[in-house]
PDB file of N, CA and C in Angstrom:
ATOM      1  N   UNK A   1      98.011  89.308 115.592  1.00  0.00           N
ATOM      2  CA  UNK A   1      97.364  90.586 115.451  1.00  0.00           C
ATOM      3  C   UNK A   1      98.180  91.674 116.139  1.00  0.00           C
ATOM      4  N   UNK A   2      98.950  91.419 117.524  1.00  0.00           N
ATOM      5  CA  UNK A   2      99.414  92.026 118.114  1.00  0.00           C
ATOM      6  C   UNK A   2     100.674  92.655 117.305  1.00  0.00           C
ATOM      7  N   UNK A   3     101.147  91.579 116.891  1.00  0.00           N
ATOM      8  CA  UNK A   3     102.500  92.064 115.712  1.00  0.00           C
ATOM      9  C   UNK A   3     102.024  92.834 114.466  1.00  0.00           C
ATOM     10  N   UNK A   4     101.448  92.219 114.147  1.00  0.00           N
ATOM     11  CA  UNK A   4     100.476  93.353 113.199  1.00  0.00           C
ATOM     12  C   UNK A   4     100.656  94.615 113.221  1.00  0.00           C
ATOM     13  N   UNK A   5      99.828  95.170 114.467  1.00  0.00           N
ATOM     14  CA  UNK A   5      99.610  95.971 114.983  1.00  0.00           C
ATOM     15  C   UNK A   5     100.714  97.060 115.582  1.00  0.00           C
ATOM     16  N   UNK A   6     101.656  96.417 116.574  1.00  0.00           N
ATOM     17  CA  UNK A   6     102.618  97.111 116.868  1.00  0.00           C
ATOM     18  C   UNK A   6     104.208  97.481 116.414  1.00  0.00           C
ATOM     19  N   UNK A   7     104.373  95.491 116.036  1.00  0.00           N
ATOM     20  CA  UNK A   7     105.658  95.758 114.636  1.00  0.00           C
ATOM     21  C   UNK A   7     105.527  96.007 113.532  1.00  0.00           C
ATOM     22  N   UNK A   8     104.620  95.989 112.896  1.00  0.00           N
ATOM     23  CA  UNK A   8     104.517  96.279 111.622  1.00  0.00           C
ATOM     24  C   UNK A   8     104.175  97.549 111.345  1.00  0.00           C
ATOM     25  N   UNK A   9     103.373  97.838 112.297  1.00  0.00           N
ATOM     26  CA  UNK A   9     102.054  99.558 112.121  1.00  0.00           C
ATOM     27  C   UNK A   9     101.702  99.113 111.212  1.00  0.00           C
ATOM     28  N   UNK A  10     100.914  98.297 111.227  1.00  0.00           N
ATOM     29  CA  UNK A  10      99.655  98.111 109.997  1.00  0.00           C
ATOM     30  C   UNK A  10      98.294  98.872 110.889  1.00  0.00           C
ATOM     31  N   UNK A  11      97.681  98.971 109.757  1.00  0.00           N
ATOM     32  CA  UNK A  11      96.097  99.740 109.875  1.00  0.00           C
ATOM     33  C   UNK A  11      95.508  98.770 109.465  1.00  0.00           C
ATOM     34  N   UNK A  12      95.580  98.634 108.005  1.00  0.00           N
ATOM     35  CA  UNK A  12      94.625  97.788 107.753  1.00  0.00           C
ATOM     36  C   UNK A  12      94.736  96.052 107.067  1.00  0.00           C
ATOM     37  N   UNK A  13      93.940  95.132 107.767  1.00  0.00           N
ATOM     38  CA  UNK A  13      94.618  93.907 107.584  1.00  0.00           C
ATOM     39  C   UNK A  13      93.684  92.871 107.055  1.00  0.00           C
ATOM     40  N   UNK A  14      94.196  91.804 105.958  1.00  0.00           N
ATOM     41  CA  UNK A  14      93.274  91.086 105.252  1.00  0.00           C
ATOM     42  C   UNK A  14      93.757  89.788 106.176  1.00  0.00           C
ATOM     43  N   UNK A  15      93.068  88.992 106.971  1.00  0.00           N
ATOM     44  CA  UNK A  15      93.337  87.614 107.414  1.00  0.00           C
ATOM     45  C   UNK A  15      92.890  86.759 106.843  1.00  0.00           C
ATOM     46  N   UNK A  16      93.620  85.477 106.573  1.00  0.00           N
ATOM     47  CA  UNK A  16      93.421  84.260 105.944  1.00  0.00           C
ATOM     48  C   UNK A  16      93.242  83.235 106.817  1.00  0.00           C
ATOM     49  N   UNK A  17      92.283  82.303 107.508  1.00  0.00           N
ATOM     50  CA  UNK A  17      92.503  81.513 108.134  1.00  0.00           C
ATOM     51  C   UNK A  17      91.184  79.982 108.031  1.00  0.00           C
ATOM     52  N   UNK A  18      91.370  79.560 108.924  1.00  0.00           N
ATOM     53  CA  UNK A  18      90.016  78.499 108.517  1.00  0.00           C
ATOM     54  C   UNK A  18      88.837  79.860 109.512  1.00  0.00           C
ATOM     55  N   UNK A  19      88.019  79.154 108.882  1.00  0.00           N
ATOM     56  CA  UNK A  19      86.174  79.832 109.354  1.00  0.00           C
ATOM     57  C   UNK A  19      86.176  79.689 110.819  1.00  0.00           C
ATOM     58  N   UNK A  20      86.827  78.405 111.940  1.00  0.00           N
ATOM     59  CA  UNK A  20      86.445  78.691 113.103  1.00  0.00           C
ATOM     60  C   UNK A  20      87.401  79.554 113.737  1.00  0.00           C
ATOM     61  N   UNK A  21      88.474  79.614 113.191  1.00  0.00           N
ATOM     62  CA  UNK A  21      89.543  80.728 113.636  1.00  0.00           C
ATOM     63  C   UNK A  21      89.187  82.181 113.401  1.00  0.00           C
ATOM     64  N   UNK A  22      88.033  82.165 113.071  1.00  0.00           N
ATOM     65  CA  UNK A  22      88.140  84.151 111.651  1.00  0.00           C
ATOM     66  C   UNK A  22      87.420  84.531 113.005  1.00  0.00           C
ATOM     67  N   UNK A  23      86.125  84.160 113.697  1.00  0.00           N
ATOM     68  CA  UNK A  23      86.198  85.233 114.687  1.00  0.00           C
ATOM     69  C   UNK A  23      86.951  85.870 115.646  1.00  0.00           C
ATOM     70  N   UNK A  24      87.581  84.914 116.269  1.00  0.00           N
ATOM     71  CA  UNK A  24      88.602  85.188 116.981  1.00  0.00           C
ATOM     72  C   UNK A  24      89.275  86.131 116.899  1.00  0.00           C
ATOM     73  N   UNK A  25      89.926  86.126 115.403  1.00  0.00           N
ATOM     74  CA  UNK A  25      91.183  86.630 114.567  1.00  0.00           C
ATOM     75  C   UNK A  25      90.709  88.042 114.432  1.00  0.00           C
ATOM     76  N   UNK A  26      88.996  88.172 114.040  1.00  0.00           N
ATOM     77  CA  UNK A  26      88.527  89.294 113.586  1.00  0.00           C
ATOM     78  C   UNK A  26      88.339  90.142 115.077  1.00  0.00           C
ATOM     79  N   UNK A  27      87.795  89.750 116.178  1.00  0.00           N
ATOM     80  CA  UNK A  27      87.996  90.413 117.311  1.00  0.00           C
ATOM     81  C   UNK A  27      88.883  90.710 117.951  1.00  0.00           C
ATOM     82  N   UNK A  28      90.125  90.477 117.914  1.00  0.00           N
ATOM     83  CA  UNK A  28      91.394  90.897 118.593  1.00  0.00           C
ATOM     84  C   UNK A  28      91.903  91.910 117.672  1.00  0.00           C
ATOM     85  N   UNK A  29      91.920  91.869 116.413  1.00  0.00           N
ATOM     86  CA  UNK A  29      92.041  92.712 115.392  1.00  0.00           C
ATOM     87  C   UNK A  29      91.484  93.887 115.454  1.00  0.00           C
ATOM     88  N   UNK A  30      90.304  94.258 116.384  1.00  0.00           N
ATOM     89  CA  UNK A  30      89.397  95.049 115.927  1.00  0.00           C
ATOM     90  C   UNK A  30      89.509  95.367 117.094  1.00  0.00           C
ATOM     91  N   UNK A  31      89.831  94.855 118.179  1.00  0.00           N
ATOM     92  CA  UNK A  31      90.001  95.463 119.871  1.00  0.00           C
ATOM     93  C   UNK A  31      91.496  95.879 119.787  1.00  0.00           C
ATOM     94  N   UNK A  32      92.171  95.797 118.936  1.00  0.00           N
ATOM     95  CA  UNK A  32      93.392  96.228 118.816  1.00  0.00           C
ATOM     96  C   UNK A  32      93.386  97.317 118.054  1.00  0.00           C
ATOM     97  N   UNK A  33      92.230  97.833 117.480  1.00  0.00           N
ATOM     98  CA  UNK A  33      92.237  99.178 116.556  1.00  0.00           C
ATOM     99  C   UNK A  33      92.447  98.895 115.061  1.00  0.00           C
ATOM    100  N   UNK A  34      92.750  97.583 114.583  1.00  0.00           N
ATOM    101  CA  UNK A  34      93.057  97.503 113.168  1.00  0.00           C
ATOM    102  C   UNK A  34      91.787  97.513 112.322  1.00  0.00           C
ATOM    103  N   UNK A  35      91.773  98.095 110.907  1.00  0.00           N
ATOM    104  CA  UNK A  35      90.863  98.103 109.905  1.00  0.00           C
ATOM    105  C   UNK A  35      91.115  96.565 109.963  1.00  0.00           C
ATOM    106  N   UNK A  36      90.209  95.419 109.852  1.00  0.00           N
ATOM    107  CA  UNK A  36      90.610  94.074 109.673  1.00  0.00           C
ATOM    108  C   UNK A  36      89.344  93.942 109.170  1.00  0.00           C
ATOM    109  N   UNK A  37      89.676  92.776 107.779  1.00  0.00           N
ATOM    110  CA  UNK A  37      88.769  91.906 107.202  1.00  0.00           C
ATOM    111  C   UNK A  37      89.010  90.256 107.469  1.00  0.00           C
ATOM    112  N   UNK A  38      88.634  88.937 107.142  1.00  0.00           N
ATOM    113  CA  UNK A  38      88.690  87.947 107.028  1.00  0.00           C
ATOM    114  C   UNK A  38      88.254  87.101 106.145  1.00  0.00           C
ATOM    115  N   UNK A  39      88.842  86.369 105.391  1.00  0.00           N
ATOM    116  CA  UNK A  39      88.570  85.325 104.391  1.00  0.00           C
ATOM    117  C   UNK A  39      88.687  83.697 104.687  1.00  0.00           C
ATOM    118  N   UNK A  40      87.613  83.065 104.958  1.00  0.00           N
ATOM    119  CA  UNK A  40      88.092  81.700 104.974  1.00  0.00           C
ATOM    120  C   UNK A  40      87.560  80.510 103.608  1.00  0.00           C
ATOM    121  N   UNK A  41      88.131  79.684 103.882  1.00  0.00           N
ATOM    122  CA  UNK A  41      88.410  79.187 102.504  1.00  0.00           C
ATOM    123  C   UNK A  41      86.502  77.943 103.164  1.00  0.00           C
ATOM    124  N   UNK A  42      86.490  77.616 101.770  1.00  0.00           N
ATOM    125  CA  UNK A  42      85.321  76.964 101.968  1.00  0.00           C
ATOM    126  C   UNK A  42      85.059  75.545 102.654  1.00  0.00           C
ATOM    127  N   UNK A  43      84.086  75.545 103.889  1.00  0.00           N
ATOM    128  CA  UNK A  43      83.946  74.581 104.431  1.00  0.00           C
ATOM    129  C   UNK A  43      84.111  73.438 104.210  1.00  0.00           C
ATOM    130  N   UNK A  44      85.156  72.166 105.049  1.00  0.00           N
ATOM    131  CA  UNK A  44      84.989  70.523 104.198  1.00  0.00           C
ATOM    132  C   UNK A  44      84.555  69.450 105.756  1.00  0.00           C
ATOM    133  N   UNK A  45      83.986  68.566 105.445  1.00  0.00           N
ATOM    134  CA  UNK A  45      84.028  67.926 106.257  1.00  0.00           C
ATOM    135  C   UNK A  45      85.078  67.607 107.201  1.00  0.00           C
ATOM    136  N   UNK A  46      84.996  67.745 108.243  1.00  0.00           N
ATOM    137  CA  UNK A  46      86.000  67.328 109.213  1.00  0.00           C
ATOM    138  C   UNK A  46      85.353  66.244 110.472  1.00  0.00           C
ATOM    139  N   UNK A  47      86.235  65.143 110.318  1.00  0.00           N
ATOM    140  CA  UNK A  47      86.272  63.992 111.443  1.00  0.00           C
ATOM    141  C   UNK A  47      86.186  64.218 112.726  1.00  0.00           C
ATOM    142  N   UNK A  48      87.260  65.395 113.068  1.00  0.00           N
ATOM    143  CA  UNK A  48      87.267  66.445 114.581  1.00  0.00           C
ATOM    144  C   UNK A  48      86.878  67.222 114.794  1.00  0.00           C
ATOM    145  N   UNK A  49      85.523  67.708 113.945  1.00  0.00           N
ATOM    146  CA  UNK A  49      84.702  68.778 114.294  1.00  0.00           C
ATOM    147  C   UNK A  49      84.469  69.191 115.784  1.00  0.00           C
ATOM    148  N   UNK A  50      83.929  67.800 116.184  1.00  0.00           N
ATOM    149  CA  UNK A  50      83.622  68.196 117.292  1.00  0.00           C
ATOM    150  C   UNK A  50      84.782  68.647 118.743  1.00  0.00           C
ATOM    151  N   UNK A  51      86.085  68.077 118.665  1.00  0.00           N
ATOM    152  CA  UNK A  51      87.119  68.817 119.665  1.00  0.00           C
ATOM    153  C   UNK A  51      87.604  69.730 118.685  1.00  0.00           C
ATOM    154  N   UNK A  52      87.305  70.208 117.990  1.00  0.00           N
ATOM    155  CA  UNK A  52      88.326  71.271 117.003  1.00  0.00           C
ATOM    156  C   UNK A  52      87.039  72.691 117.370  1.00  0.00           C
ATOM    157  N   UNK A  53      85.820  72.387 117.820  1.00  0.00           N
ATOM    158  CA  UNK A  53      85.080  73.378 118.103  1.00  0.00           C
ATOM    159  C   UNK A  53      85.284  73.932 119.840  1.00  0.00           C
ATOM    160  N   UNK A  54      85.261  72.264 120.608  1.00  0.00           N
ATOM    161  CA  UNK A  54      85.595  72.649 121.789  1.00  0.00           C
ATOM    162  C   UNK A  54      87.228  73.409 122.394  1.00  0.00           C
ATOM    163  N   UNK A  55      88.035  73.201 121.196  1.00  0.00           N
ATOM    164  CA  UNK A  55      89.148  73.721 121.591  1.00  0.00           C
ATOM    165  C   UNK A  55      89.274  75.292 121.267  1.00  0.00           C
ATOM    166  N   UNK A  56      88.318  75.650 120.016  1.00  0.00           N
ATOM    167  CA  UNK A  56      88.373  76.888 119.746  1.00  0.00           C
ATOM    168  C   UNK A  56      87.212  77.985 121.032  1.00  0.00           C
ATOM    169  N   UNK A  57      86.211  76.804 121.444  1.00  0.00           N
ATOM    170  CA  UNK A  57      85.583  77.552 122.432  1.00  0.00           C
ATOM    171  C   UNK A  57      85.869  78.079 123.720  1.00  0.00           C
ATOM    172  N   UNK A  58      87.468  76.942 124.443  1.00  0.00           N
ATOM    173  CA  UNK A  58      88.354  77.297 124.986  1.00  0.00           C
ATOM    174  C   UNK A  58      89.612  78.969 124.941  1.00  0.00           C
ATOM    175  N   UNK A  59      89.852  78.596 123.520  1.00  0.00           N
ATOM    176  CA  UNK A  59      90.645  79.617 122.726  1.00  0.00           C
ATOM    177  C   UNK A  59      89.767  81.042 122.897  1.00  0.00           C
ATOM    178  N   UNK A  60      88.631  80.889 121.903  1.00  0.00           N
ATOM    179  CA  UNK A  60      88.283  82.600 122.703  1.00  0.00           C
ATOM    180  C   UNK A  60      87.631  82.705 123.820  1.00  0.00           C
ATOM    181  N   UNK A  61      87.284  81.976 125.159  1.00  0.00           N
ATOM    182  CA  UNK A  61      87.894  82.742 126.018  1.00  0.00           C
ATOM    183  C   UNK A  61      88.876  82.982 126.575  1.00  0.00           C
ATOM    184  N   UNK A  62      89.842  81.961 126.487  1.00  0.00           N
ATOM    185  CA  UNK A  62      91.373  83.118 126.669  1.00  0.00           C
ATOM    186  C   UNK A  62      91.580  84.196 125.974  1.00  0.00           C
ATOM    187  N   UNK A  63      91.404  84.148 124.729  1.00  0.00           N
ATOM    188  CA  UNK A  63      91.506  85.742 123.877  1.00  0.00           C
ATOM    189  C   UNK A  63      91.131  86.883 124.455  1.00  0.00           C
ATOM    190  N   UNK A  64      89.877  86.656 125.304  1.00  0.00           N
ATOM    191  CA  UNK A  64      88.680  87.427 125.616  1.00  0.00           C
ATOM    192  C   UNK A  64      89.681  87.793 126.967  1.00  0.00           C
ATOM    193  N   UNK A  65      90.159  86.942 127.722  1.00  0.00           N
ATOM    194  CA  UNK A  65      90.996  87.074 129.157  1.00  0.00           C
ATOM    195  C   UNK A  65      92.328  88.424 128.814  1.00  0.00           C
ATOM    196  N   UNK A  66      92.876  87.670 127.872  1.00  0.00           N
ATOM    197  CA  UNK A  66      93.856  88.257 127.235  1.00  0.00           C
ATOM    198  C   UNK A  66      93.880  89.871 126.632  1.00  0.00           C
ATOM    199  N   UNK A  67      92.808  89.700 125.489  1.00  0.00           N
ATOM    200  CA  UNK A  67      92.592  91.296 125.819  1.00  0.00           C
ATOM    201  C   UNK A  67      91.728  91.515 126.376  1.00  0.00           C
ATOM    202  N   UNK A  68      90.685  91.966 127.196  1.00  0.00           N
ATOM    203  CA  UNK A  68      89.865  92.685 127.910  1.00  0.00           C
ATOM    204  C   UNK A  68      90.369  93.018 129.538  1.00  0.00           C
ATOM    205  N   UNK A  69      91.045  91.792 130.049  1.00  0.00           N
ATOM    206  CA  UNK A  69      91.432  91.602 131.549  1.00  0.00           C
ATOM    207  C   UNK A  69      92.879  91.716 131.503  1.00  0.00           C
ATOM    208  N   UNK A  70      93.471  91.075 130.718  1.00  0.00           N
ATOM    209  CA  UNK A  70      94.868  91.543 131.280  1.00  0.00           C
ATOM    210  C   UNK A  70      95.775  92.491 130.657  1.00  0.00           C
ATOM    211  N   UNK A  71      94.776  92.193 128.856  1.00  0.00           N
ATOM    212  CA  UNK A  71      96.262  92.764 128.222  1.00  0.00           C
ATOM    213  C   UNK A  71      97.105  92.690 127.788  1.00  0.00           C
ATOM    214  N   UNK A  72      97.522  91.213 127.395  1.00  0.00           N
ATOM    215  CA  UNK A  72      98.454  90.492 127.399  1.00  0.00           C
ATOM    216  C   UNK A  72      99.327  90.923 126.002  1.00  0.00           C
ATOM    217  N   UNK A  73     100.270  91.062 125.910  1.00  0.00           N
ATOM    218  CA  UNK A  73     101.574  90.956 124.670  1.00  0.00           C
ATOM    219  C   UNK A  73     102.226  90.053 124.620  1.00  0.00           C
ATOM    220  N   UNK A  74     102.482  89.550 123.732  1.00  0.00           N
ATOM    221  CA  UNK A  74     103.337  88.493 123.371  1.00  0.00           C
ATOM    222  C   UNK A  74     104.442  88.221 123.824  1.00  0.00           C
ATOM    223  N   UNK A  75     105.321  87.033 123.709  1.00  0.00           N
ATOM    224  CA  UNK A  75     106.280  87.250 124.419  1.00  0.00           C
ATOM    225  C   UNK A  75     107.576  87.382 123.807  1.00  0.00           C
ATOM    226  N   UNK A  76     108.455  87.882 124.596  1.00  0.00           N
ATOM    227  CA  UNK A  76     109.693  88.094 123.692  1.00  0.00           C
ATOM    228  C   UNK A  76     110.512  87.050 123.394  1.00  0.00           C
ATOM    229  N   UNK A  77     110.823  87.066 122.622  1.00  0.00           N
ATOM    230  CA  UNK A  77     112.013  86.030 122.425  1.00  0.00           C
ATOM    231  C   UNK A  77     113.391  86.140 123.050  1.00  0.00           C
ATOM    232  N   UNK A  78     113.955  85.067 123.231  1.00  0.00           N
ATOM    233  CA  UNK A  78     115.592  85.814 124.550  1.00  0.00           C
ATOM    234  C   UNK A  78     116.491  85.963 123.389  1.00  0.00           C
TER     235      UNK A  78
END
Protein backbone atom coordinates (compact mmCIF):
# COMPACT_ATOMS: atom_id res chain seq x y z
CA UNK A 1 0.00 0.00 0.00
CA UNK A 2 2.83 2.08 1.00
CA UNK A 3 4.33 1.76 -2.59
CA UNK A 4 1.18 2.38 -3.92
CA UNK A 5 0.89 5.27 -2.39
CA UNK A 6 4.22 6.94 -2.48
CA UNK A 7 5.98 5.30 -5.69
CA UNK A 8 3.47 5.10 -7.76
CA UNK A 9 1.08 8.28 -6.62
CA UNK A 10 -1.79 6.29 -6.99
CA UNK A 11 -5.17 7.66 -5.57
CA UNK A 12 -7.16 5.23 -6.32
CA UNK A 13 -6.66 1.41 -5.84
CA UNK A 14 -8.52 -1.92 -6.69
CA UNK A 15 -6.89 -4.83 -4.33
CA UNK A 16 -7.02 -8.42 -5.09
CA UNK A 17 -6.34 -10.67 -2.32
CA UNK A 18 -7.84 -13.66 -0.26
CA UNK A 19 -10.96 -12.38 2.16
CA UNK A 20 -8.75 -12.67 5.39
CA UNK A 21 -6.13 -10.41 3.97
CA UNK A 22 -8.81 -7.57 2.43
CA UNK A 23 -9.19 -5.97 5.81
CA UNK A 24 -6.01 -5.39 6.57
CA UNK A 25 -5.16 -4.37 2.99
CA UNK A 26 -8.33 -2.12 3.06
CA UNK A 27 -7.17 -0.26 6.31
CA UNK A 28 -3.69 0.67 5.62
CA UNK A 29 -4.95 1.78 2.28
CA UNK A 30 -7.33 4.04 3.69
CA UNK A 31 -4.97 5.32 6.67
CA UNK A 32 -2.67 6.02 3.95
CA UNK A 33 -5.20 8.35 2.13
CA UNK A 34 -5.87 6.03 -0.89
CA UNK A 35 -9.43 5.80 -2.66
CA UNK A 36 -9.14 1.81 -2.08
CA UNK A 37 -11.59 -0.93 -2.91
CA UNK A 38 -11.14 -4.83 -2.38
CA UNK A 39 -12.11 -7.96 -4.14
CA UNK A 40 -11.70 -11.40 -2.82
CA UNK A 41 -12.23 -14.36 -4.68
CA UNK A 42 -14.81 -16.81 -3.23
CA UNK A 43 -14.45 -18.68 -0.06
CA UNK A 44 -13.05 -22.63 -0.13
CA UNK A 45 -12.49 -24.77 2.52
CA UNK A 46 -9.28 -24.61 4.13
CA UNK A 47 -7.46 -27.37 6.43
CA UNK A 48 -5.46 -24.26 8.20
CA UNK A 49 -8.17 -22.18 8.87
CA UNK A 50 -7.57 -22.16 12.06
CA UNK A 51 -3.51 -20.86 12.22
CA UNK A 52 -4.12 -18.97 8.95
CA UNK A 53 -6.71 -16.85 11.18
CA UNK A 54 -4.38 -16.74 14.17
CA UNK A 55 -1.57 -15.56 12.05
CA UNK A 56 -3.61 -12.90 10.36
CA UNK A 57 -4.83 -11.82 13.94
CA UNK A 58 -1.17 -11.38 14.76
CA UNK A 59 -0.63 -9.48 11.32
CA UNK A 60 -3.14 -6.70 12.00
CA UNK A 61 -1.90 -5.87 14.99
CA UNK A 62 1.36 -5.18 13.74
CA UNK A 63 -0.27 -3.22 10.88
CA UNK A 64 -2.12 -1.35 13.51
CA UNK A 65 1.63 -0.81 15.41
CA UNK A 66 3.00 0.08 12.15
CA UNK A 67 0.76 2.67 11.09
CA UNK A 68 -0.80 4.33 14.02
CA UNK A 69 2.47 4.14 16.50
CA UNK A 70 5.32 4.20 14.55
CA UNK A 71 4.86 4.81 11.06
CA UNK A 72 6.71 2.53 9.62
CA UNK A 73 8.01 2.56 5.66
CA UNK A 74 9.29 -0.03 4.07
CA UNK A 75 12.52 -0.86 3.68
CA UNK A 76 14.99 -0.02 1.21
CA UNK A 77 16.70 -2.18 -0.70
CA UNK A 78 20.84 -1.75 -0.65
Amino acid sequence: MWRAHEVFALEHVLVFTQAYHLPRALYIGRRLGLDIRGVAPPKQADPNAARVYLREMFARIKAFIDVEILASEPKRGE
